[in-house]
N, C-alpha and C. Protein backbone atom coordinates (compact mmCIF):
# COMPACT_ATOMS: atom_id res chain seq x y z
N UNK A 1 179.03 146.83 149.47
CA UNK A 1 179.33 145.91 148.41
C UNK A 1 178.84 146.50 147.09
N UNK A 2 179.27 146.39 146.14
CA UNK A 2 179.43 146.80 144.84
C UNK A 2 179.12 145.72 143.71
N UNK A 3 178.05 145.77 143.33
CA UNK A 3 177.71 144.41 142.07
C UNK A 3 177.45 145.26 140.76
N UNK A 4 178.05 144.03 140.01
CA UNK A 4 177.80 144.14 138.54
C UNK A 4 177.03 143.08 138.15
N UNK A 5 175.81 143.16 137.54
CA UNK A 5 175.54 142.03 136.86
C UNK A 5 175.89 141.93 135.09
N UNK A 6 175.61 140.60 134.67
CA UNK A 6 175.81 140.49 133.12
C UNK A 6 175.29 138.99 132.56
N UNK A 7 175.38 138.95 131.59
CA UNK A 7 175.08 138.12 130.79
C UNK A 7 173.46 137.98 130.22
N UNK A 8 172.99 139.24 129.89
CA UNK A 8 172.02 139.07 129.32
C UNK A 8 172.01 139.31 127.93
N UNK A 9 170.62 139.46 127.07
CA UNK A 9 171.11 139.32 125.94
C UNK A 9 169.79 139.02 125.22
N UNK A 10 169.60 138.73 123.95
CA UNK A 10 168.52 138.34 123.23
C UNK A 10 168.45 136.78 122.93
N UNK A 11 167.53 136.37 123.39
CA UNK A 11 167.09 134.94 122.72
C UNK A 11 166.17 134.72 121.99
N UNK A 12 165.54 133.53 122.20
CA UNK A 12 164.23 133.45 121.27
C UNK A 12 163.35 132.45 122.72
N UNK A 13 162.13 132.86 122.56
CA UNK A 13 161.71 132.20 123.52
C UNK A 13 161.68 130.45 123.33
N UNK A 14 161.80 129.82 124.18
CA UNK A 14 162.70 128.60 124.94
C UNK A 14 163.75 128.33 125.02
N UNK A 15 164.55 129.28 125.05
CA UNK A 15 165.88 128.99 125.22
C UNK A 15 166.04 129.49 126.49
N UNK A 16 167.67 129.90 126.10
CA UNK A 16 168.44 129.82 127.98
C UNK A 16 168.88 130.59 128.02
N UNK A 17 169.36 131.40 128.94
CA UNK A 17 170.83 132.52 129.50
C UNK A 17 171.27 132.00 130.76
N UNK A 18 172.38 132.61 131.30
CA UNK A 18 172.78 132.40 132.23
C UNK A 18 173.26 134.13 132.83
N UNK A 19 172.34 134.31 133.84
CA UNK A 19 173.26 135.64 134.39
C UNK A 19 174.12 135.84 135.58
N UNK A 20 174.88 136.55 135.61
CA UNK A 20 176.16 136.46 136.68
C UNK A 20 176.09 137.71 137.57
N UNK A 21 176.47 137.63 138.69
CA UNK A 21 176.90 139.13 139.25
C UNK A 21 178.47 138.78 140.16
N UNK A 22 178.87 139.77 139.77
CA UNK A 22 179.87 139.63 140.22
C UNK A 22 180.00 140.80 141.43
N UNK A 23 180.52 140.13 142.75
CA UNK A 23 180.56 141.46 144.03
C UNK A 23 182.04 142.26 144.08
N UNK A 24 181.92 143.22 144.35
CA UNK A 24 183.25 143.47 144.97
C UNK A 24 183.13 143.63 146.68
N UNK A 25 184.68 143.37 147.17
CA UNK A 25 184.21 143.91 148.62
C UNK A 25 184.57 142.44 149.31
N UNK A 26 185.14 142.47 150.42
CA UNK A 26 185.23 141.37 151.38
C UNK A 26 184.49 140.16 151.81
N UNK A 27 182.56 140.76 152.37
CA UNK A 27 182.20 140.34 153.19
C UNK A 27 181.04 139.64 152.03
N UNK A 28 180.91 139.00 151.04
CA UNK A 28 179.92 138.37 150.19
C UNK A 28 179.39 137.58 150.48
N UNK A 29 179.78 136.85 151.35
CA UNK A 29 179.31 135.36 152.07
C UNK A 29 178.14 136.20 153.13
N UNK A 30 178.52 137.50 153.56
CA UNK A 30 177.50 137.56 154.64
C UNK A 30 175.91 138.62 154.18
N UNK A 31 175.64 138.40 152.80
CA UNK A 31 174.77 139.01 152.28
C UNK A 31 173.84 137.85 151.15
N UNK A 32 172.60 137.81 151.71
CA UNK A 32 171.82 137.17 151.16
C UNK A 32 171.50 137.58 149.47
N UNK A 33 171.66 136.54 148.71
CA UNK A 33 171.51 137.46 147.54
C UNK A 33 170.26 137.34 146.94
N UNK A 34 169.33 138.27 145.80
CA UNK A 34 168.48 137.80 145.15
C UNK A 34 168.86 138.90 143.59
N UNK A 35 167.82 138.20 142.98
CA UNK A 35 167.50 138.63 141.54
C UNK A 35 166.29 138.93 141.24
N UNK A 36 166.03 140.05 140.98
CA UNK A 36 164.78 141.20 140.62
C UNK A 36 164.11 141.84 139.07
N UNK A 37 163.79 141.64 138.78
CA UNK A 37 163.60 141.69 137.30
C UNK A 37 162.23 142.99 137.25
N UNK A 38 162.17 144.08 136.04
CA UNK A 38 161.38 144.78 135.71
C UNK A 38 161.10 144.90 134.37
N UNK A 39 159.98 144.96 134.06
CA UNK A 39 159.62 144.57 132.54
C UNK A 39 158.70 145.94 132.40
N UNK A 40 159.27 146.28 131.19
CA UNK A 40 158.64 148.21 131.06
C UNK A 40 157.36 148.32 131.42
N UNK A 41 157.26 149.08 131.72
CA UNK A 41 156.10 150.28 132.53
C UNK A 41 155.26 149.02 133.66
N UNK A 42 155.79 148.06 134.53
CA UNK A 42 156.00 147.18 135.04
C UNK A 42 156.41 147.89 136.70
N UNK A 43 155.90 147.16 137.87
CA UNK A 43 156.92 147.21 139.06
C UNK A 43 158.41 146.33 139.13
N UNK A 44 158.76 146.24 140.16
CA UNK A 44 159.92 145.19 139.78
C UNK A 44 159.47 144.30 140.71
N UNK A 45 159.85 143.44 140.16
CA UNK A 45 159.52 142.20 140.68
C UNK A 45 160.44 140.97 141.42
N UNK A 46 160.50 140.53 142.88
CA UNK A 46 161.52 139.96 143.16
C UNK A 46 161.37 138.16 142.08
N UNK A 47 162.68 137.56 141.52
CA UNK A 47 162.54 136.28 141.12
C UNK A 47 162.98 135.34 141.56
N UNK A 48 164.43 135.69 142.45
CA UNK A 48 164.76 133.88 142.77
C UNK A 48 165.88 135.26 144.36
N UNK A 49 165.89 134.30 145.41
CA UNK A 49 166.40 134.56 146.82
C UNK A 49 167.85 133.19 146.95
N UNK A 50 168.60 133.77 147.39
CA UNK A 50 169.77 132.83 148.08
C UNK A 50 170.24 132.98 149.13
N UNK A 51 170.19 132.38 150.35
CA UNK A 51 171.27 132.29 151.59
C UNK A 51 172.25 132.90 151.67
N UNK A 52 173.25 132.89 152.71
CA UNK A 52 174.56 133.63 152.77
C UNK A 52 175.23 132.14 152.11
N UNK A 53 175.19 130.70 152.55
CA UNK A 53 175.63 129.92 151.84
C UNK A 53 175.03 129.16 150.93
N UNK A 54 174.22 129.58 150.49
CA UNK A 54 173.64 129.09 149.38
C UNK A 54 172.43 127.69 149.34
N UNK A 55 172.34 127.61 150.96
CA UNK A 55 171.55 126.23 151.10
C UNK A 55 170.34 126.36 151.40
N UNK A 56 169.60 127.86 151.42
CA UNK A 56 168.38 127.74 151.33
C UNK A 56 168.14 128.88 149.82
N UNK A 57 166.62 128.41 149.09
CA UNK A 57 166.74 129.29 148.16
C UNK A 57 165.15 129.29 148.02
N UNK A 58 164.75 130.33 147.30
CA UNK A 58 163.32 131.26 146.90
C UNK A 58 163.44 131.25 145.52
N UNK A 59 162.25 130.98 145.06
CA UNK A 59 162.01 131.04 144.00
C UNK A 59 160.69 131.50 143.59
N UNK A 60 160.26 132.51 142.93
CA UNK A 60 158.89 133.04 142.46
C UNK A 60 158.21 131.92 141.59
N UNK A 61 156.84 131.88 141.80
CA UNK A 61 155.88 130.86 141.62
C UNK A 61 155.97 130.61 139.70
N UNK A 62 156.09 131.71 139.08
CA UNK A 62 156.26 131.77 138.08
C UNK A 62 157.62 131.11 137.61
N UNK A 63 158.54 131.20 138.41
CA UNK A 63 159.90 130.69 137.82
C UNK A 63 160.29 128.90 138.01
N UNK A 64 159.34 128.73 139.05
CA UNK A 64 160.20 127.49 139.52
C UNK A 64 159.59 126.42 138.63
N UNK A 65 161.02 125.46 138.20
CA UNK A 65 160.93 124.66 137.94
C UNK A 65 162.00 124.80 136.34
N UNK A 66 162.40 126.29 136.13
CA UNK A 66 162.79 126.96 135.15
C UNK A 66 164.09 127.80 135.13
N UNK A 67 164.30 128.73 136.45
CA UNK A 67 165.35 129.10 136.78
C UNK A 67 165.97 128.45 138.00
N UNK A 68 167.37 128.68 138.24
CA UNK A 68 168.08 128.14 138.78
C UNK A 68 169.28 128.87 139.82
N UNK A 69 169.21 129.53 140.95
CA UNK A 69 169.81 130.52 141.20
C UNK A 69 170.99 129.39 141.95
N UNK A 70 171.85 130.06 142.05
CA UNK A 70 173.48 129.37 142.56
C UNK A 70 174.65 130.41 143.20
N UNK A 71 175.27 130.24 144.22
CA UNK A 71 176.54 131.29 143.84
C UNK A 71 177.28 130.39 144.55
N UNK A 72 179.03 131.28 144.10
CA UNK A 72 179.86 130.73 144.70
C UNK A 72 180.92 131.87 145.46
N UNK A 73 180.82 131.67 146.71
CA UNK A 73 181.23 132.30 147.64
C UNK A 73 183.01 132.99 147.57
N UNK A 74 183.70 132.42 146.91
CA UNK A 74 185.01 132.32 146.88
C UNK A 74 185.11 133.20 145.60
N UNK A 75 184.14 133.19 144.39
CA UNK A 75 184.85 133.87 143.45
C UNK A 75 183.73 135.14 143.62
N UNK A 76 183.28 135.43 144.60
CA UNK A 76 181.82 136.07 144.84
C UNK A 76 180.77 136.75 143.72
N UNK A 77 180.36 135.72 143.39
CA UNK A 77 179.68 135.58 142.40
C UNK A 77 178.58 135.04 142.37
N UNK A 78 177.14 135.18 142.23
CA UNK A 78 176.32 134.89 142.13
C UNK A 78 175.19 134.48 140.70
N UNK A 79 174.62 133.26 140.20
CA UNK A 79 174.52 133.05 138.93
C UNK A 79 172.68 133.12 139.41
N UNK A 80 172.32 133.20 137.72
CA UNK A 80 170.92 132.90 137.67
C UNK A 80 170.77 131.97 136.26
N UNK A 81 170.48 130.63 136.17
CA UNK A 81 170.32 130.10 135.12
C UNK A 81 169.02 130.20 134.69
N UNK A 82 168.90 130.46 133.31
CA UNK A 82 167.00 130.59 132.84
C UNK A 82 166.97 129.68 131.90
N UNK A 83 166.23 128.95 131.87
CA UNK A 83 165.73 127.77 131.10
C UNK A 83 163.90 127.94 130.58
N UNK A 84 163.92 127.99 129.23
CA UNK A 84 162.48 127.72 128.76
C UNK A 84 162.25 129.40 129.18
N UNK A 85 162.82 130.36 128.31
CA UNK A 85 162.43 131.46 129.07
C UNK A 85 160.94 131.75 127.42
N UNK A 86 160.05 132.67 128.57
CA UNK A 86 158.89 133.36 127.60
C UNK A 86 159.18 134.86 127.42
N UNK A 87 158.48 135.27 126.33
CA UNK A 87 158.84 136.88 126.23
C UNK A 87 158.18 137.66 127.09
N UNK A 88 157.23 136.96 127.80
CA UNK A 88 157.03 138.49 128.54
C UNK A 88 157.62 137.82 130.27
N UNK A 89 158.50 137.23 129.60
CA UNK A 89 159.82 137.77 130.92
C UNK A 89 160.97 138.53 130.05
N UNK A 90 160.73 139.06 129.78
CA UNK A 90 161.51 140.37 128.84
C UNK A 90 161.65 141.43 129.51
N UNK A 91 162.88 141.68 130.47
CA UNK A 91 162.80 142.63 131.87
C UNK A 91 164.25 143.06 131.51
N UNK A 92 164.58 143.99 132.23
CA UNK A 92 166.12 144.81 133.31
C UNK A 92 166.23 143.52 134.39
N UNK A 93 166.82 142.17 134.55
CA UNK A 93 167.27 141.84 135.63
C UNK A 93 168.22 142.35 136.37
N UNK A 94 167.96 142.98 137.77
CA UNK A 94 168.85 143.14 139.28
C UNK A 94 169.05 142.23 139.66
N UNK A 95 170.63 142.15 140.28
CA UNK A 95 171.16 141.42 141.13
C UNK A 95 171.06 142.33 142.34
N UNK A 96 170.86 141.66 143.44
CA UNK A 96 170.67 142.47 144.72
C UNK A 96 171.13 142.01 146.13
N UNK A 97 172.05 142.92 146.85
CA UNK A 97 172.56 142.13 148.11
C UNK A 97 171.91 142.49 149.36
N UNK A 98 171.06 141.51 150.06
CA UNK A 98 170.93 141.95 151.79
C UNK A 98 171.34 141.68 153.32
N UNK A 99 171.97 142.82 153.85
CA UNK A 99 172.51 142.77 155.30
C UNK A 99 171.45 141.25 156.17
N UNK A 100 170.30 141.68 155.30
CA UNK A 100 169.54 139.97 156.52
C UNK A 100 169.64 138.72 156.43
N UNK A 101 170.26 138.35 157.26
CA UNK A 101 170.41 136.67 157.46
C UNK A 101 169.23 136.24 157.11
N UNK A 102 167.95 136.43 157.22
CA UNK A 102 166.70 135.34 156.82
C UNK A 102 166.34 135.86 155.10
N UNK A 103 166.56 134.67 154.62
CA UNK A 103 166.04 134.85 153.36
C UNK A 103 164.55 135.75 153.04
N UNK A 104 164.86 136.47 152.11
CA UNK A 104 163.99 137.76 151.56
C UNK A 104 163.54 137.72 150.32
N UNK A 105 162.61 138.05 150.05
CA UNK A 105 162.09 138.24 148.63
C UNK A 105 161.72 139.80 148.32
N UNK A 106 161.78 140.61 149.42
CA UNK A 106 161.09 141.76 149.83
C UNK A 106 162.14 142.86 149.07
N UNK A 107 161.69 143.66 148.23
CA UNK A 107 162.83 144.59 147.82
C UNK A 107 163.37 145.77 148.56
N UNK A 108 162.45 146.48 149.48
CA UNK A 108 162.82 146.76 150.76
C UNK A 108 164.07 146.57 151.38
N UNK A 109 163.89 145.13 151.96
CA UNK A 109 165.04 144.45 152.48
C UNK A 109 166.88 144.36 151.97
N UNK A 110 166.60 144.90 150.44
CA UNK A 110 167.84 144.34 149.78
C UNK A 110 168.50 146.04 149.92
N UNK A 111 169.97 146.36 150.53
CA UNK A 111 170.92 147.03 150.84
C UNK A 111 171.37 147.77 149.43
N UNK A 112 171.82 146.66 148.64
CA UNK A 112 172.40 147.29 147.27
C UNK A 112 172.34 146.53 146.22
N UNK A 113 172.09 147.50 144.93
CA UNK A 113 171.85 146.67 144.16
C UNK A 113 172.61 147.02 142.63
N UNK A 114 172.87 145.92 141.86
CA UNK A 114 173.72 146.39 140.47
C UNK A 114 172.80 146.94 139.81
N UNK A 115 173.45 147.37 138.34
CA UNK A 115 173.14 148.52 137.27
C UNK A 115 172.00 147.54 136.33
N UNK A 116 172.06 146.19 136.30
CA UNK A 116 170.68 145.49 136.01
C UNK A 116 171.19 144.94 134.37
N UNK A 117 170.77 143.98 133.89
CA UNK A 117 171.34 143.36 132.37
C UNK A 117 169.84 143.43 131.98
N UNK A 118 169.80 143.92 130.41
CA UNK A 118 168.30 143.67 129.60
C UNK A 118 168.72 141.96 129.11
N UNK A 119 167.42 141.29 129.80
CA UNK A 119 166.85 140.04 128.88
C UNK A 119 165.70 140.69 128.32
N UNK A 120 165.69 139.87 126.81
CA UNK A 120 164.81 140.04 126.09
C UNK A 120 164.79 138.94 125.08
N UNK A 121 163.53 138.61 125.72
CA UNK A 121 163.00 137.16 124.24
C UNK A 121 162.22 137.08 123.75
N UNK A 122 162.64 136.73 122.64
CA UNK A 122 161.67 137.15 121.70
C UNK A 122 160.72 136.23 121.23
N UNK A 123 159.50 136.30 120.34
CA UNK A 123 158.65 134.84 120.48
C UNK A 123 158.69 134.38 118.81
């Protein structure tokens, strides 16, 4: 499978983005997805996990309550909504797909991953 992610961009801190990945490839439904974020001279860091159908989900301790991960299987596409974002979540977000049925946070685990969108907010 083949992802692109997008929709990042500059804000100002508390505001919003919304990021997308889009898959190519048949089998999207059967790859757990997540979103990974690295913020310079930083590790990367896993942020939000999704199911093959979307009904169980992970969210990093830092995010929840703030982002919003979603996809939809049919247009295979996977979203990340950010709400109330701070600047030092100012990263390269990855979209990332894994062969394992049990939800993962583990970057290990994830098969393939897109070319990554810069968020950056500013304060």
């Amino acid at each position: 499978v083949q992802l692109q992610a997008s929709g990042g961009g500059l804000v100002q801190a508390g505001g919003s983005l919304r990021l997308s990945c889009a898959a190519s490839g048949r089998t999207f439904s059967s790859y757990t997805m997540g979103w990974f974020r690295q913020a310079p001279e930083k590790e990367r860091e896993s942020v939000v996990a999704i199911s093959l159908n979307g009904g169980y989900t992970y969210y990093a301790d830092s995010v929840k309550g703030r982002f919003t991960v979603s996809r939809d299987n049919a247009k295979k596409t996977v979203y990340l909504q950010m709400n109330s974002l701070k600047p030092e979540e100012t990263a390269v977000y990855y979209c990332a797909a894994s062969s394992r049925v049990i939800l993962s946070s583990t970057i290990n685990e994830y098969n393939y991953w897109g070319q990554g969108t810069l968020v950056t907010v500013s304060s």
